[in-house]
PDB file of N, CA and C in Angstrom:
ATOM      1  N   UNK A   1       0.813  -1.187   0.000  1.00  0.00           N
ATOM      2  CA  UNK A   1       0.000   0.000   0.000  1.00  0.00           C
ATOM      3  C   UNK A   1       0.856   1.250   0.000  1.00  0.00           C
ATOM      4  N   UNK A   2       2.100   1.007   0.889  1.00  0.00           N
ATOM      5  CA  UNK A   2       2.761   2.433   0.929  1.00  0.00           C
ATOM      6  C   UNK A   2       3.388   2.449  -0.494  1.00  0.00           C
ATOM      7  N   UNK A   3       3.085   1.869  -1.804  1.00  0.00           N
ATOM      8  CA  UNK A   3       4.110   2.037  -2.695  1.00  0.00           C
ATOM      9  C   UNK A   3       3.320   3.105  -3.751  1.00  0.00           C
ATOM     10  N   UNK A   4       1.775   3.384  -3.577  1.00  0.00           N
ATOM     11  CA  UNK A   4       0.907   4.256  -3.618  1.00  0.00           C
ATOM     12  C   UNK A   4       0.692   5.428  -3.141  1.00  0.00           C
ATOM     13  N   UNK A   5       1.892   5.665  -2.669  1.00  0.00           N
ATOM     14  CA  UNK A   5       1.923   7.280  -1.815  1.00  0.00           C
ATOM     15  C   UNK A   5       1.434   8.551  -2.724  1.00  0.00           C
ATOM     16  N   UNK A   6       0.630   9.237  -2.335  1.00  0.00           N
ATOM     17  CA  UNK A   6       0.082  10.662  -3.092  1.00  0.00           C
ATOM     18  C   UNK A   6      -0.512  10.150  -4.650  1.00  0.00           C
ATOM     19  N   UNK A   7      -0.876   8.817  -4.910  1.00  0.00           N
ATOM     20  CA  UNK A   7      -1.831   8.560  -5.744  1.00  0.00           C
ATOM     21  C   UNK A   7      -2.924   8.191  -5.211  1.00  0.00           C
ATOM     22  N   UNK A   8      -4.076   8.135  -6.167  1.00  0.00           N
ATOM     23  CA  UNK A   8      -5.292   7.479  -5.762  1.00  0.00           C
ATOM     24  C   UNK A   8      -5.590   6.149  -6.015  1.00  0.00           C
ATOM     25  N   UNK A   9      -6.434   4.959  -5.478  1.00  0.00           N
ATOM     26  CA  UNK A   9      -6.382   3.790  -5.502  1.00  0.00           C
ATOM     27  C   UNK A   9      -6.662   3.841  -7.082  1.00  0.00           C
ATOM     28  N   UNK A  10      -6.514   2.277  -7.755  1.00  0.00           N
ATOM     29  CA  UNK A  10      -6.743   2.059  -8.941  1.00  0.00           C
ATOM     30  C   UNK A  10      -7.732   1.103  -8.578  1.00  0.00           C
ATOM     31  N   UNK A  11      -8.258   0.381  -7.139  1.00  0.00           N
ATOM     32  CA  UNK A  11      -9.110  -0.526  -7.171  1.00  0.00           C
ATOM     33  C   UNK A  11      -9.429  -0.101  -5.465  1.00  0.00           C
ATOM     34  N   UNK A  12     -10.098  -0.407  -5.315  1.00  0.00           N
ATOM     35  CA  UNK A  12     -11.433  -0.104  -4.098  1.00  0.00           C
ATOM     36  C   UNK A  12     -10.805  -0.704  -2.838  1.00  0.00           C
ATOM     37  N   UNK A  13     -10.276  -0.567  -1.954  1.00  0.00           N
ATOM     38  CA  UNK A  13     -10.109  -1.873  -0.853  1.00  0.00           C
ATOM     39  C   UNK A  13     -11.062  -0.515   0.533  1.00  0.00           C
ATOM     40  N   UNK A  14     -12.165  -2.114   0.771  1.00  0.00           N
ATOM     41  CA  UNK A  14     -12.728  -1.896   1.911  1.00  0.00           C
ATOM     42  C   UNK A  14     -11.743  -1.973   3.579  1.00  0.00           C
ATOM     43  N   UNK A  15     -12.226  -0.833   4.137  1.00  0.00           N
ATOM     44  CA  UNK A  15     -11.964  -1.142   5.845  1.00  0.00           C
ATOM     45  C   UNK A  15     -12.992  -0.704   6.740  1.00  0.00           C
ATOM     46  N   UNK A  16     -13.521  -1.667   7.999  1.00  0.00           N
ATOM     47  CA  UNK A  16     -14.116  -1.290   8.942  1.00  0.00           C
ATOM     48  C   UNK A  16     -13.595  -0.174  10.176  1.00  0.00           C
ATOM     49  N   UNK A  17     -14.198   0.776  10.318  1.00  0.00           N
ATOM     50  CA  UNK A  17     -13.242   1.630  11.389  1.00  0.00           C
ATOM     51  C   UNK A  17     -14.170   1.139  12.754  1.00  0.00           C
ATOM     52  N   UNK A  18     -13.992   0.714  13.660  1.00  0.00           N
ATOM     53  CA  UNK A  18     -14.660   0.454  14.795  1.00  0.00           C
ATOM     54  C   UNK A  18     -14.225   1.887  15.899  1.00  0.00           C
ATOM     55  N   UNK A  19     -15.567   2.576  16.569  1.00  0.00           N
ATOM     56  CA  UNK A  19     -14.902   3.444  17.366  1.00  0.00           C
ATOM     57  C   UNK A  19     -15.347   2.861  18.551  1.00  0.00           C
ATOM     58  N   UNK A  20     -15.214   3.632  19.628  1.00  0.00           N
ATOM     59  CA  UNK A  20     -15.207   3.512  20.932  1.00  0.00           C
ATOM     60  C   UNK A  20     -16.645   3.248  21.306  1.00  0.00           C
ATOM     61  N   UNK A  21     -18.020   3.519  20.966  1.00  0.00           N
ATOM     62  CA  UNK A  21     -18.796   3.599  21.111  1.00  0.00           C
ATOM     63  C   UNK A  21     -19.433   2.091  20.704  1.00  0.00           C
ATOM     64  N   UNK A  22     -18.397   1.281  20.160  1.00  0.00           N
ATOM     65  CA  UNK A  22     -18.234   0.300  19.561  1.00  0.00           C
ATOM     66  C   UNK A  22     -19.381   0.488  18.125  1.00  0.00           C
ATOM     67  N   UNK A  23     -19.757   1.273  17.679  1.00  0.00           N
ATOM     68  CA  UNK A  23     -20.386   1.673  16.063  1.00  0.00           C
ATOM     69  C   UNK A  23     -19.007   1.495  14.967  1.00  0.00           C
ATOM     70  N   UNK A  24     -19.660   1.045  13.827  1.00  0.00           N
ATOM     71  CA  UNK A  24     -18.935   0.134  12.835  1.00  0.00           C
ATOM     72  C   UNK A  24     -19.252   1.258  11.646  1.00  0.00           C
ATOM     73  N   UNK A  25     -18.159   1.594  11.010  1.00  0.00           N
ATOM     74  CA  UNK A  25     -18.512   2.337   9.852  1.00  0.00           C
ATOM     75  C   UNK A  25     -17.326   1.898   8.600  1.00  0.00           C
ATOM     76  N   UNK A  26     -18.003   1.590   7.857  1.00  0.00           N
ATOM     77  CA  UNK A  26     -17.399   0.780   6.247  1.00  0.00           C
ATOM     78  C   UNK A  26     -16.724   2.143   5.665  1.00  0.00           C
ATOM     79  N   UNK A  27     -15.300   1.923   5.325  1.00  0.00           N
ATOM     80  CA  UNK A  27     -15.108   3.007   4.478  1.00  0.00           C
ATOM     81  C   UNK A  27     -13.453   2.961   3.332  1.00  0.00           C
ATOM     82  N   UNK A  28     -13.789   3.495   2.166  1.00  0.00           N
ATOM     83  CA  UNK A  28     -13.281   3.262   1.154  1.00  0.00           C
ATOM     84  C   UNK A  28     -11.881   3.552   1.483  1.00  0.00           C
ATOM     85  N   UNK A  29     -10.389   3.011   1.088  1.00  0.00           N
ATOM     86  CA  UNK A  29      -9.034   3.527   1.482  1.00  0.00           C
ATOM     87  C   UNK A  29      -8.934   4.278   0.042  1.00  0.00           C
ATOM     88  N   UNK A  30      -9.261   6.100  -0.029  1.00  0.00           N
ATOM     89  CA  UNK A  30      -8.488   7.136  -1.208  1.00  0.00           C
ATOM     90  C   UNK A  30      -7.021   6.510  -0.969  1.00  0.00           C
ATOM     91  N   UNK A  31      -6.612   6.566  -0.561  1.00  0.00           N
ATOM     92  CA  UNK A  31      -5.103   6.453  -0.510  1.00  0.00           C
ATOM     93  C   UNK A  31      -4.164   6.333   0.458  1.00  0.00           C
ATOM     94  N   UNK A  32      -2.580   6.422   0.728  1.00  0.00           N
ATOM     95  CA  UNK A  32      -1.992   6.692   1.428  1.00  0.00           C
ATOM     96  C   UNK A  32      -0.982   7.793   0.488  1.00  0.00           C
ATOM     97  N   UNK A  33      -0.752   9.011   1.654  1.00  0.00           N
ATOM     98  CA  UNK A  33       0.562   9.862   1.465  1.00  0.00           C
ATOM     99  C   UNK A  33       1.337  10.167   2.698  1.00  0.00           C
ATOM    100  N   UNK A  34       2.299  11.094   2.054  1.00  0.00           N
ATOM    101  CA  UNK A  34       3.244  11.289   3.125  1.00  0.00           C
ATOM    102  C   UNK A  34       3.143  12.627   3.104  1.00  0.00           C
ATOM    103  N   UNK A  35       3.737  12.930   4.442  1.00  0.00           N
ATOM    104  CA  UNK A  35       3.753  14.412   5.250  1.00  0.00           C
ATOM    105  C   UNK A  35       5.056  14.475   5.955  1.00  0.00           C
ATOM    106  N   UNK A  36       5.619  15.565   5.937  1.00  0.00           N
ATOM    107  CA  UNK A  36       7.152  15.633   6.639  1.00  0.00           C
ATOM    108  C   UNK A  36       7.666  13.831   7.008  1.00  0.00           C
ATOM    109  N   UNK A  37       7.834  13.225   6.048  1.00  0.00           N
ATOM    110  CA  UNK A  37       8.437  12.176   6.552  1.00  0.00           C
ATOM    111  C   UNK A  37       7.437  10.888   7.293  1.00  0.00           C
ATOM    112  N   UNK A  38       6.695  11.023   7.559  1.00  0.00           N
ATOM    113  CA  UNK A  38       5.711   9.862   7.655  1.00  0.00           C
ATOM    114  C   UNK A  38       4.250   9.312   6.967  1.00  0.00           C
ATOM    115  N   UNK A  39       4.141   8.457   6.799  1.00  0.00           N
ATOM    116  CA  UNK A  39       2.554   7.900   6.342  1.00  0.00           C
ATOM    117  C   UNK A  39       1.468   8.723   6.789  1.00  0.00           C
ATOM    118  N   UNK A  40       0.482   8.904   6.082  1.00  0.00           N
ATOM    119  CA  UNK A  40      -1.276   8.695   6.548  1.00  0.00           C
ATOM    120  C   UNK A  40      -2.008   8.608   5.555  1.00  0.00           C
ATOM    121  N   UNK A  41      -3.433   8.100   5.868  1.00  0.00           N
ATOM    122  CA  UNK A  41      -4.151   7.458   5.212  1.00  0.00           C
ATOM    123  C   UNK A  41      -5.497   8.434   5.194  1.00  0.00           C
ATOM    124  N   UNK A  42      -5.963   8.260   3.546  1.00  0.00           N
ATOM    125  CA  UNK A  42      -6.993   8.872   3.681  1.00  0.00           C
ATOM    126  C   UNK A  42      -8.107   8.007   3.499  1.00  0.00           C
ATOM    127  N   UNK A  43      -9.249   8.355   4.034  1.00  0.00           N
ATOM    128  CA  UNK A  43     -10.463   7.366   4.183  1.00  0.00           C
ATOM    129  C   UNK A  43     -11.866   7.859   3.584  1.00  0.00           C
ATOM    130  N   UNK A  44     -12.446   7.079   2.788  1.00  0.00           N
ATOM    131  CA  UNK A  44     -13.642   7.715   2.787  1.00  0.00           C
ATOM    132  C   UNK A  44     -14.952   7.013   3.188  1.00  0.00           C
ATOM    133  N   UNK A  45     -15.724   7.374   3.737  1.00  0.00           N
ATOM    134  CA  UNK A  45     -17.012   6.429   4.598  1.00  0.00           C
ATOM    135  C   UNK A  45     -18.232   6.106   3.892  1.00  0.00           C
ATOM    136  N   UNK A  46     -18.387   5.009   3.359  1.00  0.00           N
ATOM    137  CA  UNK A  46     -19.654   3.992   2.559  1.00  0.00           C
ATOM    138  C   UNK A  46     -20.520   4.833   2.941  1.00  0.00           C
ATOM    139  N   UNK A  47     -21.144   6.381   3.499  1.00  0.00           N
ATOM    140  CA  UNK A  47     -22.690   6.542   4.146  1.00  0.00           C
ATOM    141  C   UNK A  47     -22.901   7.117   3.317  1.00  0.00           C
ATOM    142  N   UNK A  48     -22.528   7.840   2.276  1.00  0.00           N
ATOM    143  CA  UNK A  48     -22.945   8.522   1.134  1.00  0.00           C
ATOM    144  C   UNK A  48     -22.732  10.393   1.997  1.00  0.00           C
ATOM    145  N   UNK A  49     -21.781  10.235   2.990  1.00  0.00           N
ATOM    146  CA  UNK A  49     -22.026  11.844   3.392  1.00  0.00           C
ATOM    147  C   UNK A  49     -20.084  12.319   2.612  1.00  0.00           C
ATOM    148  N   UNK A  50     -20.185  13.590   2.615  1.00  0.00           N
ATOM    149  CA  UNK A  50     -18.644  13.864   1.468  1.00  0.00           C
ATOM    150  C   UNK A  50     -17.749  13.899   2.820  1.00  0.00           C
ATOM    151  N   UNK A  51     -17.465  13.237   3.826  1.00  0.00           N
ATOM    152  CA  UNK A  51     -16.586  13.071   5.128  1.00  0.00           C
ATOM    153  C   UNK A  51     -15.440  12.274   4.234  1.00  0.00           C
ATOM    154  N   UNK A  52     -13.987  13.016   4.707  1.00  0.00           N
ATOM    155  CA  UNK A  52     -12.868  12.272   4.746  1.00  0.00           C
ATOM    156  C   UNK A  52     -12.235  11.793   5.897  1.00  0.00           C
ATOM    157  N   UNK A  53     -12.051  10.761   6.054  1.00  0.00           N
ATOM    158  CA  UNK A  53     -10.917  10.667   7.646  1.00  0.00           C
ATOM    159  C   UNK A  53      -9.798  10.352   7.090  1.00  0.00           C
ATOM    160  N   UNK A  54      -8.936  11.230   7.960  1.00  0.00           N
ATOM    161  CA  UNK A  54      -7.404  10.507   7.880  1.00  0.00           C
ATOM    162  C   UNK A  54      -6.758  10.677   8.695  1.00  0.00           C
ATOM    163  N   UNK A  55      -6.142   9.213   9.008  1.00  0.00           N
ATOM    164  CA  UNK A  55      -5.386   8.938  10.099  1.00  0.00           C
ATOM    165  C   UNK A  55      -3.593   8.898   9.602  1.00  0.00           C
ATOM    166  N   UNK A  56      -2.943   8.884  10.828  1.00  0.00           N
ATOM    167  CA  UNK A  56      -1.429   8.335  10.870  1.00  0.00           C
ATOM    168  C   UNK A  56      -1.609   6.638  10.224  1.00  0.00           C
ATOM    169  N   UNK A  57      -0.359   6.543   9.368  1.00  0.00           N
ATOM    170  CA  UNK A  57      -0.933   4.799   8.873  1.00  0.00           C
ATOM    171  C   UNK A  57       0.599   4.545   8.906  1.00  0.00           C
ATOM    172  N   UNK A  58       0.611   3.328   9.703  1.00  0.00           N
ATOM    173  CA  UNK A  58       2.030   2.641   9.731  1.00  0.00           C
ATOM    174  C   UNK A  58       1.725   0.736   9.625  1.00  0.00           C
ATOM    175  N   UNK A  59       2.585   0.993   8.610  1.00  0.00           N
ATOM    176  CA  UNK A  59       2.609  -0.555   8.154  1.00  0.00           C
ATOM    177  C   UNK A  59       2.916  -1.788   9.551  1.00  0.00           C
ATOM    178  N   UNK A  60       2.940  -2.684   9.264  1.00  0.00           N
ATOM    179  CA  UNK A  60       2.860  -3.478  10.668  1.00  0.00           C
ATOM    180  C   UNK A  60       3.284  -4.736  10.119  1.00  0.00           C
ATOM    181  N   UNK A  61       3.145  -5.176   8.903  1.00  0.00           N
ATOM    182  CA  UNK A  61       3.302  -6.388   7.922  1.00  0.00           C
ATOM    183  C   UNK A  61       3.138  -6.626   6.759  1.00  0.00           C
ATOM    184  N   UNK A  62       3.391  -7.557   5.943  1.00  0.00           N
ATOM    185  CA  UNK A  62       2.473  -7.966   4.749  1.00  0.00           C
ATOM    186  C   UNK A  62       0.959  -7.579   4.815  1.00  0.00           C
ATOM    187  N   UNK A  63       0.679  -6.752   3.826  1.00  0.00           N
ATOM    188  CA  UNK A  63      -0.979  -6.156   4.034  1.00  0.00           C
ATOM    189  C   UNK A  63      -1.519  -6.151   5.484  1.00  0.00           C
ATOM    190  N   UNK A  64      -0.618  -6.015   6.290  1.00  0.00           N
ATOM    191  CA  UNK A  64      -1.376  -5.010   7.618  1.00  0.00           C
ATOM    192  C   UNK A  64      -0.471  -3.861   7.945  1.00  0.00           C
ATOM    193  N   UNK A  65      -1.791  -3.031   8.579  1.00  0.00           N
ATOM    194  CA  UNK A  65      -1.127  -1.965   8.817  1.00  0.00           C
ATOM    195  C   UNK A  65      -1.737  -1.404   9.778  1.00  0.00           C
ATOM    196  N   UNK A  66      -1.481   0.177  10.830  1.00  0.00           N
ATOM    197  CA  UNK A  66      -2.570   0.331  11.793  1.00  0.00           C
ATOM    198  C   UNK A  66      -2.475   2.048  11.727  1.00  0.00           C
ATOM    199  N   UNK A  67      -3.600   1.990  12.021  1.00  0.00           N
ATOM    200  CA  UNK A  67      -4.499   3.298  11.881  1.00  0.00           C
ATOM    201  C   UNK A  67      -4.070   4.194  13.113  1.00  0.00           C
ATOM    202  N   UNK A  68      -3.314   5.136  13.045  1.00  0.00           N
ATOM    203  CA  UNK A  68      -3.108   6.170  14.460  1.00  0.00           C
ATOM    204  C   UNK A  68      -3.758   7.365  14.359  1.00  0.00           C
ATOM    205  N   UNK A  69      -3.862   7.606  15.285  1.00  0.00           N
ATOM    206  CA  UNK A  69      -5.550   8.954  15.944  1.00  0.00           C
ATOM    207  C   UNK A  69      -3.688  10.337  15.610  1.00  0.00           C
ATOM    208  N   UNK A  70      -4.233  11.733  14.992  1.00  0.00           N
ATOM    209  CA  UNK A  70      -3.555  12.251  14.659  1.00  0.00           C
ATOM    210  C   UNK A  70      -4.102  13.564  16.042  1.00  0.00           C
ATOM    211  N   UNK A  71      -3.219  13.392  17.022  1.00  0.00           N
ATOM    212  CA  UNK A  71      -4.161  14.202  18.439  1.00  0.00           C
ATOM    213  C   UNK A  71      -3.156  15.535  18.390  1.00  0.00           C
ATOM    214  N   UNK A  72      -2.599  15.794  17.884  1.00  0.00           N
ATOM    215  CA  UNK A  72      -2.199  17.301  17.826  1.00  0.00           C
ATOM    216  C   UNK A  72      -2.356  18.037  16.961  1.00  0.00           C
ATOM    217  N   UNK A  73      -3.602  19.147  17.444  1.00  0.00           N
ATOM    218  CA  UNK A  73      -4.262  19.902  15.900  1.00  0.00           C
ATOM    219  C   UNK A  73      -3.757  20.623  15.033  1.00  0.00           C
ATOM    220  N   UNK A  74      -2.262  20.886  15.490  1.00  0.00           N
ATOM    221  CA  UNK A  74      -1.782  21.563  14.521  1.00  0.00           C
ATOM    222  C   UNK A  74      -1.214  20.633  13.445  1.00  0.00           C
ATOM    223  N   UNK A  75      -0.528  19.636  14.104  1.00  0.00           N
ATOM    224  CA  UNK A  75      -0.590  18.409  13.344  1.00  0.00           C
ATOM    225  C   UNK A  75      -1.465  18.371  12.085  1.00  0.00           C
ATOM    226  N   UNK A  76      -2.536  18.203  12.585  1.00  0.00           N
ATOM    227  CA  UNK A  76      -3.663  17.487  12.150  1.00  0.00           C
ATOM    228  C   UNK A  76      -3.633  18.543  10.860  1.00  0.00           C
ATOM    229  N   UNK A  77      -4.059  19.687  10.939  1.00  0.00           N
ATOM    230  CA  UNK A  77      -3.495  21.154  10.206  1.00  0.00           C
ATOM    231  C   UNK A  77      -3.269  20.887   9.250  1.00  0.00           C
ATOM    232  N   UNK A  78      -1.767  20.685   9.200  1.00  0.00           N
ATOM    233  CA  UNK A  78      -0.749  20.398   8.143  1.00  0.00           C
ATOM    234  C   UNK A  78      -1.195  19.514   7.603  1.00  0.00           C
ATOM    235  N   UNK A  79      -1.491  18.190   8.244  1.00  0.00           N
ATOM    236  CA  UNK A  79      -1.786  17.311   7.329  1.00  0.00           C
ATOM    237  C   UNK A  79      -3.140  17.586   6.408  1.00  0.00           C
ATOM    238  N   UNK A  80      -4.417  17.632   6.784  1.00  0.00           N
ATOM    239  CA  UNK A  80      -5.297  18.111   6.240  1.00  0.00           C
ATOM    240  C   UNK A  80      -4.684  18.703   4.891  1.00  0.00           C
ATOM    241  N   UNK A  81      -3.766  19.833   5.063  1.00  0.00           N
ATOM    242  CA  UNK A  81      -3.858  21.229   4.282  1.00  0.00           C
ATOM    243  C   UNK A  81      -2.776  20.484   3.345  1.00  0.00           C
ATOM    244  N   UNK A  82      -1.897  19.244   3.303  1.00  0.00           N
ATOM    245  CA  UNK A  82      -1.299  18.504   2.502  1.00  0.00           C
ATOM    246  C   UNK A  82      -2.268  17.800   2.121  1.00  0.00           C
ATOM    247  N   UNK A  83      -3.011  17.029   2.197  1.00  0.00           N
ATOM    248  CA  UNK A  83      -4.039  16.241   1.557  1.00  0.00           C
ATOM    249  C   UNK A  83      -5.219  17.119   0.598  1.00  0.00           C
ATOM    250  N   UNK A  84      -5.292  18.280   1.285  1.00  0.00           N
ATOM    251  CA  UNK A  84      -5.828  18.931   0.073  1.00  0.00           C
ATOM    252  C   UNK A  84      -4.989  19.216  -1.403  1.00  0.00           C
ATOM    253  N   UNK A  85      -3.975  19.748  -1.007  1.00  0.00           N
ATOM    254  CA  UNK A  85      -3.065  19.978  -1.738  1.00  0.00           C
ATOM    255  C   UNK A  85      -2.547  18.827  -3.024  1.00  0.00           C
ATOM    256  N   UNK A  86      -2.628  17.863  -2.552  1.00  0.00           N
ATOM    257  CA  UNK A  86      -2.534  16.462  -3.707  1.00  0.00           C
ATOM    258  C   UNK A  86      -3.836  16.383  -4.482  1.00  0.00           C
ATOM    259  N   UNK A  87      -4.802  16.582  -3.478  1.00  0.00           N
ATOM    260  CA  UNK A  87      -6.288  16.284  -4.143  1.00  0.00           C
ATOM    261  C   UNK A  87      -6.771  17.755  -5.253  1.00  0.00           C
ATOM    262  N   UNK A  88      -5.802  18.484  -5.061  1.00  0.00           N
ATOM    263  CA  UNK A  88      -6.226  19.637  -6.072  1.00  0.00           C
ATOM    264  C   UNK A  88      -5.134  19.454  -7.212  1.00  0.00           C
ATOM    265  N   UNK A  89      -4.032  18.493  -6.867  1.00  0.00           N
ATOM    266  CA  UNK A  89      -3.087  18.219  -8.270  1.00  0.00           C
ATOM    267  C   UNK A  89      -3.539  17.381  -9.065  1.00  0.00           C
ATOM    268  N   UNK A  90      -4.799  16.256  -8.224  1.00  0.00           N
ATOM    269  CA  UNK A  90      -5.262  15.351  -9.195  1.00  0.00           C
ATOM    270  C   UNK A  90      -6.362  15.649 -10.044  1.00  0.00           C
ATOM    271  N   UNK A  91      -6.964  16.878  -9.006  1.00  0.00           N
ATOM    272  CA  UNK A  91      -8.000  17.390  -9.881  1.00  0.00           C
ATOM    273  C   UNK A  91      -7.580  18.344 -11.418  1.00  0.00           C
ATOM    274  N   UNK A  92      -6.339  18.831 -11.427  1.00  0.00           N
ATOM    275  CA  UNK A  92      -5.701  19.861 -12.472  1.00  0.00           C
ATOM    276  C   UNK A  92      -4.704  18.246 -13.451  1.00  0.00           C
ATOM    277  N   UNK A  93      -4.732  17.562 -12.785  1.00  0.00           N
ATOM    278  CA  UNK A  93      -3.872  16.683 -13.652  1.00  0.00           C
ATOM    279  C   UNK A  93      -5.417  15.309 -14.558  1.00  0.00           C
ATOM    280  N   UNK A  94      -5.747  15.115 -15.223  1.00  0.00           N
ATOM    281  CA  UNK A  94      -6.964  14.556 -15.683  1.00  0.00           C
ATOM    282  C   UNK A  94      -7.083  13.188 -16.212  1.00  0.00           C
ATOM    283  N   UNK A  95      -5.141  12.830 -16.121  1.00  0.00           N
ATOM    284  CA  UNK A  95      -4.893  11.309 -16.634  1.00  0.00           C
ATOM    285  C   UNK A  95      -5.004  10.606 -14.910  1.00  0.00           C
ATOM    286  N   UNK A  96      -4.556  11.344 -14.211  1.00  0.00           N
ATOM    287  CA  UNK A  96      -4.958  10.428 -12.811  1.00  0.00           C
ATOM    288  C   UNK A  96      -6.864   9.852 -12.153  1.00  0.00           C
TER     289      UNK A  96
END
């Protein structure tokens, strides 16, 4: 998956996000990119609402990997404001 960095999937792979509340929400993997030097993952959620999540994503194995909560908002910031930033190159680029 990380060999997909700052592209978009070419095929669909489902993941369940389970939260604390223990509620189950299905949602599409856009991708993985990088930010100053590490992974994250962008997510999009089967409910039909335009919500992105994205988490910290660090590989763990052969096709596993784990999802980290991104808890510092400035953090969070940057990353956001990088994930837009790819998603407006794919939108100006038209072969992706």
């Amino acid at each position: 998956m990380a060999d997909n960095k700052n592209n978009l999937q070419d095929e669909a792979d489902i993941i369940t996000l389970e939260f604390e509340d223990n509620t189950e929400l299905e949602c599409e993997i856009m991708g993985v990119f990088d930010y100053a030097g590490k992974d994250y993952i962008a997510l999009i959620p089967l409910d039909d609402s335009d919500d992105v999540y994205i988490y910290g994503y660090k590989e763990i194995g052969d096709d596993e990997f784990e999802l980290v909560d991104i808890e510092d908002e400035a953090l969070f910031a940057n990353v956001v404001q990088e994930f837009d930033s790819i998603m407006a190159e794919a939108d100006e680029d038209p072969v992706n």
